[in-house]
C-alpha atoms as a PDB file:
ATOM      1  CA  UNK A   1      21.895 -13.459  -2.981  1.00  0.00           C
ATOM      2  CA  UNK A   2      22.962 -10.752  -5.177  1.00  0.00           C
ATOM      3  CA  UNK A   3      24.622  -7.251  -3.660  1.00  0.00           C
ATOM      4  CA  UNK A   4      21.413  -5.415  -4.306  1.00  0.00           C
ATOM      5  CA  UNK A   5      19.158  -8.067  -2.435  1.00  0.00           C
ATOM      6  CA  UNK A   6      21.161  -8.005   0.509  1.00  0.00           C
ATOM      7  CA  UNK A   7      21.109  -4.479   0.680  1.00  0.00           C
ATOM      8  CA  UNK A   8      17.680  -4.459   0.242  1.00  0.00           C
ATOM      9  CA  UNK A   9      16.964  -7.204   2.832  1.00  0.00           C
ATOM     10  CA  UNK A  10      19.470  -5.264   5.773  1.00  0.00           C
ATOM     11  CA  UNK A  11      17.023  -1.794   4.882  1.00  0.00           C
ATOM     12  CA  UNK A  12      13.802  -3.545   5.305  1.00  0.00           C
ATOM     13  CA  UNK A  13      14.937  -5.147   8.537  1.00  0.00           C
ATOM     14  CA  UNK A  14      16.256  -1.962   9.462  1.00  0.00           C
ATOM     15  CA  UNK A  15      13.092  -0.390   9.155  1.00  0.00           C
ATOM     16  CA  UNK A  16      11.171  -3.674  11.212  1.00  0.00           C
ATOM     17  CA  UNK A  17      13.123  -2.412  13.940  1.00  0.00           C
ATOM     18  CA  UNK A  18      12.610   0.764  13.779  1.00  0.00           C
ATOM     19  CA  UNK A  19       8.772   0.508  13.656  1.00  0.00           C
ATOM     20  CA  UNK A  20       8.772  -2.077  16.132  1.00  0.00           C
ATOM     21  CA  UNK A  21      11.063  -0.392  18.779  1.00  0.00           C
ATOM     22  CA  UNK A  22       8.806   3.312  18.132  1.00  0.00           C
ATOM     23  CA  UNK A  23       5.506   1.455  19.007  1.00  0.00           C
ATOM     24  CA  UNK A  24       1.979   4.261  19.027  1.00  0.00           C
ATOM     25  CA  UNK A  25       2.907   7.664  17.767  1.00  0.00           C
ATOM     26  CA  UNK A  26       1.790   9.139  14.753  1.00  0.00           C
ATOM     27  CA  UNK A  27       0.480  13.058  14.388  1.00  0.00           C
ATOM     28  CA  UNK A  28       1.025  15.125  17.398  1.00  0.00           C
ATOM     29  CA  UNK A  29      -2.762  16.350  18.649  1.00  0.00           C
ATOM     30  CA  UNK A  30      -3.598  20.265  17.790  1.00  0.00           C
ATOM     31  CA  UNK A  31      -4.371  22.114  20.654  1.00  0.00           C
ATOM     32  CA  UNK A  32      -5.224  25.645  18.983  1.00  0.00           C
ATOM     33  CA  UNK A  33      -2.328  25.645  16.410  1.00  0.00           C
ATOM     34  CA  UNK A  34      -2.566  28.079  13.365  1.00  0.00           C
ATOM     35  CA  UNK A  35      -2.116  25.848  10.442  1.00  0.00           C
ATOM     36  CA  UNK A  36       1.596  26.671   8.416  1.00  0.00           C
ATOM     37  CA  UNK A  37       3.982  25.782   5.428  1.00  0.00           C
ATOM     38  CA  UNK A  38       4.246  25.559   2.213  1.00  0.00           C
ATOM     39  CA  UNK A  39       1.564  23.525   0.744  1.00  0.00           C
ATOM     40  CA  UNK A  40       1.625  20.820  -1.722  1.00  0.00           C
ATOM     41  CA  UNK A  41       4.818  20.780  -3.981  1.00  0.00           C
ATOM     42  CA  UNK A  42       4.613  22.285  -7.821  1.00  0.00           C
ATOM     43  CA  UNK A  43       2.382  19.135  -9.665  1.00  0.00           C
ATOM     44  CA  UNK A  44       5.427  19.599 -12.658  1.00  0.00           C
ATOM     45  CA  UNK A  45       8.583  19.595 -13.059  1.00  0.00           C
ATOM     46  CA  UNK A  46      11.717  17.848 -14.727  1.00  0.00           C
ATOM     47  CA  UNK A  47      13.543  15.129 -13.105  1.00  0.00           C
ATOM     48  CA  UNK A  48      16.899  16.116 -11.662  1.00  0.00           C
ATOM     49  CA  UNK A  49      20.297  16.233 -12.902  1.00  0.00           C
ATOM     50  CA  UNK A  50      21.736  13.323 -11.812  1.00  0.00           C
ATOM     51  CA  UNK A  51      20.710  11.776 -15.026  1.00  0.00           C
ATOM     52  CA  UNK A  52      18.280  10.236 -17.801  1.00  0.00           C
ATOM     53  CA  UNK A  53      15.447   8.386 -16.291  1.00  0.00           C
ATOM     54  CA  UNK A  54      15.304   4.540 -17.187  1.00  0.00           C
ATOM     55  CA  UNK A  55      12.988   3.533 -20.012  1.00  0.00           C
ATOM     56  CA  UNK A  56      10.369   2.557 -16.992  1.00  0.00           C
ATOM     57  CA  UNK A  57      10.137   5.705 -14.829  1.00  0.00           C
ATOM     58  CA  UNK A  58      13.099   4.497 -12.891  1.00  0.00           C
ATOM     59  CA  UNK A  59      14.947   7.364 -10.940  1.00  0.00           C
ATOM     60  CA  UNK A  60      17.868   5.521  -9.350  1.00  0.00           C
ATOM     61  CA  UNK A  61      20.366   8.275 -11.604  1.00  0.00           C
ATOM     62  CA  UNK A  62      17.866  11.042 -10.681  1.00  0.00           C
ATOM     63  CA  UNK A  63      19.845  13.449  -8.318  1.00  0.00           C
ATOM     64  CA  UNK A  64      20.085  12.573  -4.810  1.00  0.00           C
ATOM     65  CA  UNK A  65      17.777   9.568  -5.918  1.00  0.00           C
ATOM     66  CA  UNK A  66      19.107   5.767  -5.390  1.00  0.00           C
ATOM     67  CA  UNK A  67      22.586   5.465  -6.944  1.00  0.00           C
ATOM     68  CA  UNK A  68      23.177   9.176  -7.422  1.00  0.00           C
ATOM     69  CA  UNK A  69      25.368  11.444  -4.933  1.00  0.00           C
ATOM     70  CA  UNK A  70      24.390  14.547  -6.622  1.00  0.00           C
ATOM     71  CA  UNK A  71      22.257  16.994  -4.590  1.00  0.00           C
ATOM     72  CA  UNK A  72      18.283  16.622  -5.136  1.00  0.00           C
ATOM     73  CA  UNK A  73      16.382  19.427  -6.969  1.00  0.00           C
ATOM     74  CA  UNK A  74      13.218  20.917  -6.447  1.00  0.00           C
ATOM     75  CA  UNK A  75      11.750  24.453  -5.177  1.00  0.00           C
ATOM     76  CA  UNK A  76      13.077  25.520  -2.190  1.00  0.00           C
ATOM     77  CA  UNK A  77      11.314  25.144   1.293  1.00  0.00           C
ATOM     78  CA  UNK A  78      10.354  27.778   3.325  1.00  0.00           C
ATOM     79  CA  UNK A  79       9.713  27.331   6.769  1.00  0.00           C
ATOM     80  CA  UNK A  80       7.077  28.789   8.740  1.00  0.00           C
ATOM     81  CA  UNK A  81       7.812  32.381   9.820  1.00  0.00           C
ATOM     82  CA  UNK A  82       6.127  32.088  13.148  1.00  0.00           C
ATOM     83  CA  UNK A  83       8.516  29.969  14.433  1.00  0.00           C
ATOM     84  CA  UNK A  84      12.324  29.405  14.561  1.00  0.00           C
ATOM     85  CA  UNK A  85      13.700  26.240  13.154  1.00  0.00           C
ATOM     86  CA  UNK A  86      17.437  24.855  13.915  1.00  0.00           C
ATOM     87  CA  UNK A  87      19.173  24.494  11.391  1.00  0.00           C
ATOM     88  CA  UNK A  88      21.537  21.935  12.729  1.00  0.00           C
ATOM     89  CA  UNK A  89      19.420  19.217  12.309  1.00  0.00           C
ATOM     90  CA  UNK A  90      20.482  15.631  13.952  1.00  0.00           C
ATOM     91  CA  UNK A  91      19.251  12.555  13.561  1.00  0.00           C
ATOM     92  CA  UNK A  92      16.868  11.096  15.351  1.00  0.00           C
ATOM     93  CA  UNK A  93      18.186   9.011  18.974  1.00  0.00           C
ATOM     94  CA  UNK A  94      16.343   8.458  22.194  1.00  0.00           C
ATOM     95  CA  UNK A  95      18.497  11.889  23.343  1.00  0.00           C
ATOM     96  CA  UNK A  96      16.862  13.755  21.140  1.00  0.00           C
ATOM     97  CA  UNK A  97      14.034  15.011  23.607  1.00  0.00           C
ATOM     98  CA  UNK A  98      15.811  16.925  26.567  1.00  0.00           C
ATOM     99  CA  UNK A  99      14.930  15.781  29.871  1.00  0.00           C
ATOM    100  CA  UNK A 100      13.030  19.005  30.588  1.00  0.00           C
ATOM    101  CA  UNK A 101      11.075  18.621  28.300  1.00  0.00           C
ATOM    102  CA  UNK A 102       7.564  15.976  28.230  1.00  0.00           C
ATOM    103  CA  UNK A 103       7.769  12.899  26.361  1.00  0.00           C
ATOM    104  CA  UNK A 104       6.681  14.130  22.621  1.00  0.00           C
ATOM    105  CA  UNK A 105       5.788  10.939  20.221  1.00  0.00           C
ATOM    106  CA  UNK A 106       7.325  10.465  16.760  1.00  0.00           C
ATOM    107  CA  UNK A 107       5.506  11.824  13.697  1.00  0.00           C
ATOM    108  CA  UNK A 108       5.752  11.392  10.516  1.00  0.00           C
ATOM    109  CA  UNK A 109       6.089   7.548   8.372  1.00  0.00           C
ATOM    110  CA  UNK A 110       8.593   5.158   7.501  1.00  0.00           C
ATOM    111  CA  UNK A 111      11.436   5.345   9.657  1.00  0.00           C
ATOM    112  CA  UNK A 112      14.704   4.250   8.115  1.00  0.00           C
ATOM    113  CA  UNK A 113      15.794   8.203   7.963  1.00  0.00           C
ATOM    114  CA  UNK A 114      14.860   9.679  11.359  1.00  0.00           C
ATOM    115  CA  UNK A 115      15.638  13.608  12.226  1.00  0.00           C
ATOM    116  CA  UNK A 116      15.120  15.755  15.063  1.00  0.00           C
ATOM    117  CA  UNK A 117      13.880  19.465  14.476  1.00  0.00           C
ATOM    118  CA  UNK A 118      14.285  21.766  17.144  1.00  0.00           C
ATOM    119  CA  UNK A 119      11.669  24.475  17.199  1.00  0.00           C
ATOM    120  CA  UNK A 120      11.323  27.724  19.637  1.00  0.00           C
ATOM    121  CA  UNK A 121       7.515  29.128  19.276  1.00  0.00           C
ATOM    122  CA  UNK A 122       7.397  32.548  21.141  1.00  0.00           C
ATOM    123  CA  UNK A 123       3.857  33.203  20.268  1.00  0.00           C
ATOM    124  CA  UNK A 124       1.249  32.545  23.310  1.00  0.00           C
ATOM    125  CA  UNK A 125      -0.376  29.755  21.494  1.00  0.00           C
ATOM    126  CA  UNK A 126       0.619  26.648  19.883  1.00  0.00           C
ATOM    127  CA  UNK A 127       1.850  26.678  16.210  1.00  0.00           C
ATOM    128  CA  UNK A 128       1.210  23.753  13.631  1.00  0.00           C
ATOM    129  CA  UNK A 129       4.484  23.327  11.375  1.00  0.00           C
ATOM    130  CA  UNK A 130       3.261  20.729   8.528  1.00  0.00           C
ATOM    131  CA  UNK A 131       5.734  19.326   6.535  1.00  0.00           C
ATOM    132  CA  UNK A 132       4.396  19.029   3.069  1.00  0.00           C
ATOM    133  CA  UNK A 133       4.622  15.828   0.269  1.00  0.00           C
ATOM    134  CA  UNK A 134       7.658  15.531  -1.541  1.00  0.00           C
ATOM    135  CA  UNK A 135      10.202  17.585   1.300  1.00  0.00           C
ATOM    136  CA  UNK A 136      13.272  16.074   1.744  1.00  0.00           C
ATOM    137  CA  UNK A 137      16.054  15.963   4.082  1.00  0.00           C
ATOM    138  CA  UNK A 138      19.424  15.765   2.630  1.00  0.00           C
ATOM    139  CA  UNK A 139      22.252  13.585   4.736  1.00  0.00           C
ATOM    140  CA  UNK A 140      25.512  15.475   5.214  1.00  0.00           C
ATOM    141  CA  UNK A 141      26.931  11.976   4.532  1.00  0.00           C
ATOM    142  CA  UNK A 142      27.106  10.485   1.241  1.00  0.00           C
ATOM    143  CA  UNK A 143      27.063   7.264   2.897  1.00  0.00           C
ATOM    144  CA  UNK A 144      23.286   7.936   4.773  1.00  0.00           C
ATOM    145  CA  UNK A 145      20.263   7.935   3.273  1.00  0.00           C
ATOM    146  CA  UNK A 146      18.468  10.833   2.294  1.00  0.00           C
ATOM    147  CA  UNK A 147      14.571  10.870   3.479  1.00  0.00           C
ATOM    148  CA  UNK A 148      11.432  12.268   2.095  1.00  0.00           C
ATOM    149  CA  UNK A 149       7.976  13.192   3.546  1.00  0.00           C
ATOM    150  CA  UNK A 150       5.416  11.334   1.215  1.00  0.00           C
ATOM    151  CA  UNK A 151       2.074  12.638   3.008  1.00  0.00           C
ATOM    152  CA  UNK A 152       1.088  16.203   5.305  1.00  0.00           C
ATOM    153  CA  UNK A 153       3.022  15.804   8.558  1.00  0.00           C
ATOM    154  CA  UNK A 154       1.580  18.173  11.346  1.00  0.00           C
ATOM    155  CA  UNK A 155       4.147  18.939  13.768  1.00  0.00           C
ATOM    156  CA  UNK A 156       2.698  20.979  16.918  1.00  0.00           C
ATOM    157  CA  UNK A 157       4.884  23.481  18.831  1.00  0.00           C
ATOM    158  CA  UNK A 158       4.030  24.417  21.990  1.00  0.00           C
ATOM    159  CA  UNK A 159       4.785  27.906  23.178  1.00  0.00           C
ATOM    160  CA  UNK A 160       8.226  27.924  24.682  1.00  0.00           C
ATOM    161  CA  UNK A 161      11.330  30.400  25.633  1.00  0.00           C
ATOM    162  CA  UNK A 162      13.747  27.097  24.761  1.00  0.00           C
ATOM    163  CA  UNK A 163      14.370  25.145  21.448  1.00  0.00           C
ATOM    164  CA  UNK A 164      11.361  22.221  21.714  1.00  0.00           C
ATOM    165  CA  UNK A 165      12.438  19.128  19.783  1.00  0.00           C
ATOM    166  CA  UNK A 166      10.577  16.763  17.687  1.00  0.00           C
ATOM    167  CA  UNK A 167      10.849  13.236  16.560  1.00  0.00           C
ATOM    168  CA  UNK A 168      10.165  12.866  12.916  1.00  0.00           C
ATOM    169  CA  UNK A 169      10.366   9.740  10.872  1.00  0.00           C
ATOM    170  CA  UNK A 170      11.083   9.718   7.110  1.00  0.00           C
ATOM    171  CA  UNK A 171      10.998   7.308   3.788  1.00  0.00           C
ATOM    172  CA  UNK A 172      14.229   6.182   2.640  1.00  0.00           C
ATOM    173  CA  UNK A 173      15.140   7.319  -1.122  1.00  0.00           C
ATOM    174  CA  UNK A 174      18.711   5.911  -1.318  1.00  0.00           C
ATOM    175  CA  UNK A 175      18.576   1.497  -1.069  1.00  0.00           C
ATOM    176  CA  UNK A 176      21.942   1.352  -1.273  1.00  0.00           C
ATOM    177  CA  UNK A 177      23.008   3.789   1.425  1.00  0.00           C
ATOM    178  CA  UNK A 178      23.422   3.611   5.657  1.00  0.00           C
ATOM    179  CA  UNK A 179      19.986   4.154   7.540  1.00  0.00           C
ATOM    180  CA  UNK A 180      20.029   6.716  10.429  1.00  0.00           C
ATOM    181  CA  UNK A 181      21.927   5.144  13.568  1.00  0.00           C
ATOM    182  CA  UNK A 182      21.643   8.652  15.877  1.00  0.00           C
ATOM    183  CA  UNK A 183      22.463  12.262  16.756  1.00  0.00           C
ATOM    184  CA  UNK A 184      26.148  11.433  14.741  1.00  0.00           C
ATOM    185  CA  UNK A 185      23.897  11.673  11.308  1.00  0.00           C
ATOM    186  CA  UNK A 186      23.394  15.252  10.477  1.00  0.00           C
ATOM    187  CA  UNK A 187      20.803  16.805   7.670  1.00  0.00           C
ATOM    188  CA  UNK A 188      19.669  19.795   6.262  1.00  0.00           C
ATOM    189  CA  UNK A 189      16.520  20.864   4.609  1.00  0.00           C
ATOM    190  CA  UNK A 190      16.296  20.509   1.295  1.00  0.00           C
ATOM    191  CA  UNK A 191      13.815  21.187  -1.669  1.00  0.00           C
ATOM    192  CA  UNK A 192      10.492  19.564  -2.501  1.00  0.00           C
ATOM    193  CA  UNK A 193      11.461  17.744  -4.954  1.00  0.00           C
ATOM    194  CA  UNK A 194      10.732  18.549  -9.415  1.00  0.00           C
ATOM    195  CA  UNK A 195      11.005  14.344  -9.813  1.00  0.00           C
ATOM    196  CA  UNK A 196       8.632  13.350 -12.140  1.00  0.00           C
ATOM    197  CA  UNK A 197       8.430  10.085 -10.433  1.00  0.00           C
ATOM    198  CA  UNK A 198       8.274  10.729  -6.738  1.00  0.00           C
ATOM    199  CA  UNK A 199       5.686  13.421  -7.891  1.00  0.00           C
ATOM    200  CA  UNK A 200       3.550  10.616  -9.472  1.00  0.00           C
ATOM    201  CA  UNK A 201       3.782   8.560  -6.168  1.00  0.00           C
ATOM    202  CA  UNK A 202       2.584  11.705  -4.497  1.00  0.00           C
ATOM    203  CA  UNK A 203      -0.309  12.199  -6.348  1.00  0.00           C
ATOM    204  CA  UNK A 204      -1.065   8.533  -6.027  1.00  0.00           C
ATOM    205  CA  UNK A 205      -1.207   9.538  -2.033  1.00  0.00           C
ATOM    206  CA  UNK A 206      -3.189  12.495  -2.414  1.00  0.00           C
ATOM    207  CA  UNK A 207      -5.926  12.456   0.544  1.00  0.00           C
ATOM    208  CA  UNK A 208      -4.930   9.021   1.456  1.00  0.00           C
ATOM    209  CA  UNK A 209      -4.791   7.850   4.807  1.00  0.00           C
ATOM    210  CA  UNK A 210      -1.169   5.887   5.494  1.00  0.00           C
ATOM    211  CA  UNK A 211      -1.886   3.294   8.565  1.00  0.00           C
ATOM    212  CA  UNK A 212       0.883   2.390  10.252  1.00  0.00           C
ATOM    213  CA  UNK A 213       0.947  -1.023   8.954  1.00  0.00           C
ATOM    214  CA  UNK A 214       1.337  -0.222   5.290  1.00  0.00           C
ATOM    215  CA  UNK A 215       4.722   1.873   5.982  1.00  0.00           C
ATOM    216  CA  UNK A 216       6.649  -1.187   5.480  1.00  0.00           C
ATOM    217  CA  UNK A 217       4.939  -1.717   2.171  1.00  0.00           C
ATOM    218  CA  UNK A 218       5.242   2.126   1.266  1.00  0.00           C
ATOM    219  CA  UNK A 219       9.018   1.802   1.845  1.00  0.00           C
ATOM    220  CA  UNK A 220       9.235  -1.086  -0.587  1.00  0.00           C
ATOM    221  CA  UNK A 221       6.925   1.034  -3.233  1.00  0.00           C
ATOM    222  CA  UNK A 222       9.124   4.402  -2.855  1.00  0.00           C
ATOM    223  CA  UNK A 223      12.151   1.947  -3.730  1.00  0.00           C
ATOM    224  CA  UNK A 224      10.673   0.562  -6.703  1.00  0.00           C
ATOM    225  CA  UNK A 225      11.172   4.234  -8.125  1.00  0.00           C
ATOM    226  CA  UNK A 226      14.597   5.312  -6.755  1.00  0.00           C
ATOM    227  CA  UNK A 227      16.653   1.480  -7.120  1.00  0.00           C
ATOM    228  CA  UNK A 228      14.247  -0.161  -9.373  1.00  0.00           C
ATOM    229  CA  UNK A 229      12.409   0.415 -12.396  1.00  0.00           C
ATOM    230  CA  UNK A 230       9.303   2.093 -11.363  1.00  0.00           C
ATOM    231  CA  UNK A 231       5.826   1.828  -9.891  1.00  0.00           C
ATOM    232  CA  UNK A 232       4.665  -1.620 -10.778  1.00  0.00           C
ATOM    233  CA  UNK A 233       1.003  -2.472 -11.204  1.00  0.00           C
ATOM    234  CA  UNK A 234       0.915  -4.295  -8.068  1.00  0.00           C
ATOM    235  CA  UNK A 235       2.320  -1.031  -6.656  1.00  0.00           C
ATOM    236  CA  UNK A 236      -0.763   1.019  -8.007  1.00  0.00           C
ATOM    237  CA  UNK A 237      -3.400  -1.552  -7.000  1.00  0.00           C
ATOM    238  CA  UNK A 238      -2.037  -1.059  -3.341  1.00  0.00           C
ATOM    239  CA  UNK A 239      -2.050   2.531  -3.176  1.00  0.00           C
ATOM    240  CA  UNK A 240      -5.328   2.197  -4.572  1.00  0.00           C
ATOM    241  CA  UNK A 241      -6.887  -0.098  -2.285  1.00  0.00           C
ATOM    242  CA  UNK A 242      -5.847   2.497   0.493  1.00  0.00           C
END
């Protein structure tokens, strides 16, 4: 077994455990929220400046993409003004929701990069937060894998005078790099990302529904672009059959 097909096999059973030990969870239920973000990222855009793209589509020297260390590009993210986001962000552990605080499921897909955002929502009413397609979270650590939203993820804050956290799971875009392992992993928030690829991929998931049991497959698709050599047609008759 070559380097690249063990690392490959440690991420995927990295990510069995992760969706196994999570169990239900998906979107958080609206109460009354008033619907935020950004929106959908720009449908153009050059790939980043980590490299050239392979003759296939392949991204693994796009920046922050697979191989490359360089920071990813895209527009900027803006989050919600009507509520205040930490800007510490940790990764994901089972201390990440206070004990003051209910038991609030995961949200989000995939689950090899795992963060929790820490909200405080003065309003009198609950606030939706949604995290668009193509966001990404950038690891402080070139040794962690960066993670990317690939479909809407609702997040809803409850009113509160204390930070309210939330679990949120993410796609891996870095094969060769450390999953998260806990609250030691740190991220910010970075751009949604200009590469050509991942925006293809994105508008392959446009209005798709992602069950829970096609995650595992997603994750394998998303690294097709960023270690491999791009979407295959076996990749395109899956996210078709969706």
């Amino acid at each position: 077994m070559n380097c690249k097909s063990f690392l490959r096999s440690t991420a995927l059973s990295a990510l069995v455990l992760a969706l196994a030990a999570c169990g239900g969870g998906g979107s958080v239920d609206s109460g009354s929220p008033s619907d935020s973000g950004t929106g959908d990222p720009a449908p153009g855009g050059s790939p980043g400046s980590g490299g050239s793209p392979g003759p296939s589509g392949g991204t693994e020297l796009h920046a922050g993409i697979g191989a490359s260390n360089a920071q990813p590009t895209g527009r900027p993210y803006v989050w919600s003004q009507e509520v205040q986001v930490e800007q510490a962000i940790k990764g994901d552990d089972p201390f990440c929701i206070p004990s003051n605080q209910p038991a609030t499921p995961r949200t989000g897909g995939g689950g090899l990069v795992r963060v929790c955002l820490g909200f405080r929502n003065m309003r009198a009413v609950p606030v939706t937060v949604t995290l668009p397609p193509g966001l990404i979270f950038v690891s402080d650590e070139l040794q962690s894998q960066n993670g990317l939203v690939l479909t809407n993820t609702p997040i809803v804050v409850p009113p509160s005078t204390t930070t309210w956290y939330a679990p949120v799971y993410l796609y891996c875009l870095n094969l060769g790099r450390l999953p998260t392992t806990g609250g030691q992993n740190t991220y910010k928030t970075g751009p949604l990302t200009d590469d050509t690829s991942l925006l293809e991929l994105l508008a392959l998931l446009k209005d798709k529904q992602v069950p829970r049991s096609f995650e595992f497959k997603l994750q394998q698709i998303l690294w097709d672009i960023t270690d491999g050599t791009g979407l295959t047609q076996d990749d395109r008759n899956a996210l078709a059959a969706l």
